[in-house]
N, C-alpha and C. Protein backbone atom coordinates (compact mmCIF):
# COMPACT_ATOMS: atom_id res chain seq x y z
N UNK A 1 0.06 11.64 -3.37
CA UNK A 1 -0.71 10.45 -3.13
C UNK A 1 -2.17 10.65 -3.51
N UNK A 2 -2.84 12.26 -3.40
CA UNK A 2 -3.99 11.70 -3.42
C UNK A 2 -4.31 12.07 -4.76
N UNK A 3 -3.95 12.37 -5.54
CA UNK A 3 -4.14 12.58 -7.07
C UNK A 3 -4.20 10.87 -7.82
N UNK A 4 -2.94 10.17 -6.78
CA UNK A 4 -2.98 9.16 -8.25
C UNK A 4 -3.67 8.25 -7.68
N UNK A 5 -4.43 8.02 -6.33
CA UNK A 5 -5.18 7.15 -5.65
C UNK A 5 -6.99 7.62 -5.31
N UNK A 6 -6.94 8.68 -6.23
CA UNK A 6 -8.79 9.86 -5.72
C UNK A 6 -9.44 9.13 -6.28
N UNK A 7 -9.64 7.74 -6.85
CA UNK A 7 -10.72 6.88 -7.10
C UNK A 7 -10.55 5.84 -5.89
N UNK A 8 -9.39 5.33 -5.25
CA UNK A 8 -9.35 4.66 -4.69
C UNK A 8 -10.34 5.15 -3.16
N UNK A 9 -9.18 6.15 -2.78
CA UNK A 9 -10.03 6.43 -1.38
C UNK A 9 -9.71 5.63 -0.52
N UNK A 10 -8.00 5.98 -0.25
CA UNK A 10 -7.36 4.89 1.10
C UNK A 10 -8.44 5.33 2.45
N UNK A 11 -8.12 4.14 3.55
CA UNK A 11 -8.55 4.80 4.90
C UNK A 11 -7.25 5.24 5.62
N UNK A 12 -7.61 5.90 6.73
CA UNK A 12 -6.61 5.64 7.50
C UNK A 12 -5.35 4.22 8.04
N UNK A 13 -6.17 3.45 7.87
CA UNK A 13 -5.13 1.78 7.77
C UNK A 13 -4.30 1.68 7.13
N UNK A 14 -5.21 2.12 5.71
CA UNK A 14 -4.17 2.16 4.49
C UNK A 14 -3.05 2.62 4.30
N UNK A 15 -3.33 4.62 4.89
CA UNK A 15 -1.86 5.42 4.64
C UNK A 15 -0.94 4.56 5.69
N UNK A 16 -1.48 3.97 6.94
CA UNK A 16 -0.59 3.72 8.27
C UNK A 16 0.55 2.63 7.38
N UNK A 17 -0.38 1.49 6.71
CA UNK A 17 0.68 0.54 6.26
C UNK A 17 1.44 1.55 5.13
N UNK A 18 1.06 2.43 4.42
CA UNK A 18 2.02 2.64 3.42
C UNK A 18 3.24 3.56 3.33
N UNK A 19 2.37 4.32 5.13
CA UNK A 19 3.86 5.12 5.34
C UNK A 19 4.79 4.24 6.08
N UNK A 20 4.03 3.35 6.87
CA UNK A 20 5.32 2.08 7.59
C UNK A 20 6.41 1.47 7.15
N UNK A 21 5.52 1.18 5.24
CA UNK A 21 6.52 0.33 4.32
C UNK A 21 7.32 1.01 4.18
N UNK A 22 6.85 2.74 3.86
CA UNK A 22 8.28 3.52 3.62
C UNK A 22 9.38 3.67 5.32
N UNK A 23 8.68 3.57 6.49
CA UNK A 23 9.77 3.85 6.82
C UNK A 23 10.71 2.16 6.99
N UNK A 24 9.86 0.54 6.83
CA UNK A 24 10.64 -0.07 7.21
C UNK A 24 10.73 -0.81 5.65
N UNK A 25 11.15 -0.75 4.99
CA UNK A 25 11.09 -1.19 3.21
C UNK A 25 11.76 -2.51 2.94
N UNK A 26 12.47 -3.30 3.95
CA UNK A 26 12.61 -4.37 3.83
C UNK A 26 11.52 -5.32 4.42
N UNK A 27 10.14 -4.93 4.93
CA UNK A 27 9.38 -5.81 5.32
C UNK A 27 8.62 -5.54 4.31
N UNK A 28 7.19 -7.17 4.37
CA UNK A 28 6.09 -6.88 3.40
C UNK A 28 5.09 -6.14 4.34
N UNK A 29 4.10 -6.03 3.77
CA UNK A 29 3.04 -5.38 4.13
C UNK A 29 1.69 -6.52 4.35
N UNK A 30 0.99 -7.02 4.88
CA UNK A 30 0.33 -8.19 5.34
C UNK A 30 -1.22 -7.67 4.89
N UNK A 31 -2.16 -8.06 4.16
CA UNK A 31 -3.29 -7.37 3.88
C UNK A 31 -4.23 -8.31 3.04
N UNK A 32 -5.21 -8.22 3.25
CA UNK A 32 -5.91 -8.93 2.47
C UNK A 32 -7.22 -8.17 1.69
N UNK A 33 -6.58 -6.76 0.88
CA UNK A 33 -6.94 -5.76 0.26
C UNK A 33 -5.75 -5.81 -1.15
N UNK A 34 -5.72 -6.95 -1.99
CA UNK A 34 -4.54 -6.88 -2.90
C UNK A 34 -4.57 -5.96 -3.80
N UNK A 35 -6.59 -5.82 -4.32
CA UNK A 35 -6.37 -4.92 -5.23
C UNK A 35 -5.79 -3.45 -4.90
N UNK A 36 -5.95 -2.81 -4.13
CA UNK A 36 -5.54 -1.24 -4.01
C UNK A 36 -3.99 -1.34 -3.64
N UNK A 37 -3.67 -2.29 -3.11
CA UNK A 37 -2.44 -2.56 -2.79
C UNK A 37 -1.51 -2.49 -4.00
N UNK A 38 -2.03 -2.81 -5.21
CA UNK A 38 -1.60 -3.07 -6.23
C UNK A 38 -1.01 -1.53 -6.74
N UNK A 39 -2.15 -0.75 -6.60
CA UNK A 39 -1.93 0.44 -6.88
C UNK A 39 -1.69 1.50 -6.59
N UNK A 40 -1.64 1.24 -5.24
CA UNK A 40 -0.74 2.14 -4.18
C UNK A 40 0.86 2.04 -4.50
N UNK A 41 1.52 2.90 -3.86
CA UNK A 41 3.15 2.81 -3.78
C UNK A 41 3.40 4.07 -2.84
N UNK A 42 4.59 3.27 -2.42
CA UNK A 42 5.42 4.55 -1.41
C UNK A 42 6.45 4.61 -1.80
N UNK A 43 7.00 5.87 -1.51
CA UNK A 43 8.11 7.39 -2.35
C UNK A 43 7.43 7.66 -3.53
N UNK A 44 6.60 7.74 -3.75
CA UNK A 44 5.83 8.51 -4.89
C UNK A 44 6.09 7.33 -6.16
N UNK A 45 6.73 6.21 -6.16
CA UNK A 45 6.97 5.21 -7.99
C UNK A 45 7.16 3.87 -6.87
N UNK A 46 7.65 3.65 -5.63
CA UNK A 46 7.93 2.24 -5.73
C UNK A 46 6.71 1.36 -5.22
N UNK A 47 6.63 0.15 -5.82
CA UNK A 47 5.52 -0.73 -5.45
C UNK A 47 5.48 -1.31 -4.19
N UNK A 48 4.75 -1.72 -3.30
CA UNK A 48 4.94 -1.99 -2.14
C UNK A 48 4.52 -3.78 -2.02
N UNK A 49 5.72 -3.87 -1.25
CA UNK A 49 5.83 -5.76 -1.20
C UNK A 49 5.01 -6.13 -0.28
N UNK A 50 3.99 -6.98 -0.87
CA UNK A 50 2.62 -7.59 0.00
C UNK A 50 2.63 -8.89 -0.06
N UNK A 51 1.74 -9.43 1.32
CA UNK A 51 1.96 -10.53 0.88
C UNK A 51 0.39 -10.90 1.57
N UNK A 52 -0.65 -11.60 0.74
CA UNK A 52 -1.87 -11.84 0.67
C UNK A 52 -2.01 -13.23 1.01
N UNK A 53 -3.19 -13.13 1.39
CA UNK A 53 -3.82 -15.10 1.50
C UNK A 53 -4.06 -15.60 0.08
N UNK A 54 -3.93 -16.60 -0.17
CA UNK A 54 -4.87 -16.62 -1.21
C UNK A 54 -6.11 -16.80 -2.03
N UNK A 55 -6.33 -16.25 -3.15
CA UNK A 55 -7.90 -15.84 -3.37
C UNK A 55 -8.93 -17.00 -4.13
């Protein structure tokens, strides 16, 4: 994670939702941070399903 995200610079919030998605992967993830979201993923390749306000 932190190789392909060391510009990003999750917080703690961040890893919480992205290890959550991995453990519950049929829910979205609720955030109104789309860009990093974008480029985050959990199990190391899958994209994580968000769902944003809109901008």
């Amino acid at each position: 994670m932190a190789k392909r995200t060391k510009d990003r610079k999750p917080d703690l919030a961040d890893l919480c939702l992205i290890r959550m998605s991995e453990l519950f992967p049929n829910h979205k993830v609720l955030t109104t941070d789309r860009v990093d979201f974008r480029v985050y993923r959990r199990n190391k390749r899958e994209m994580i399903p968000v769902l944003c306000p809109p901008s």
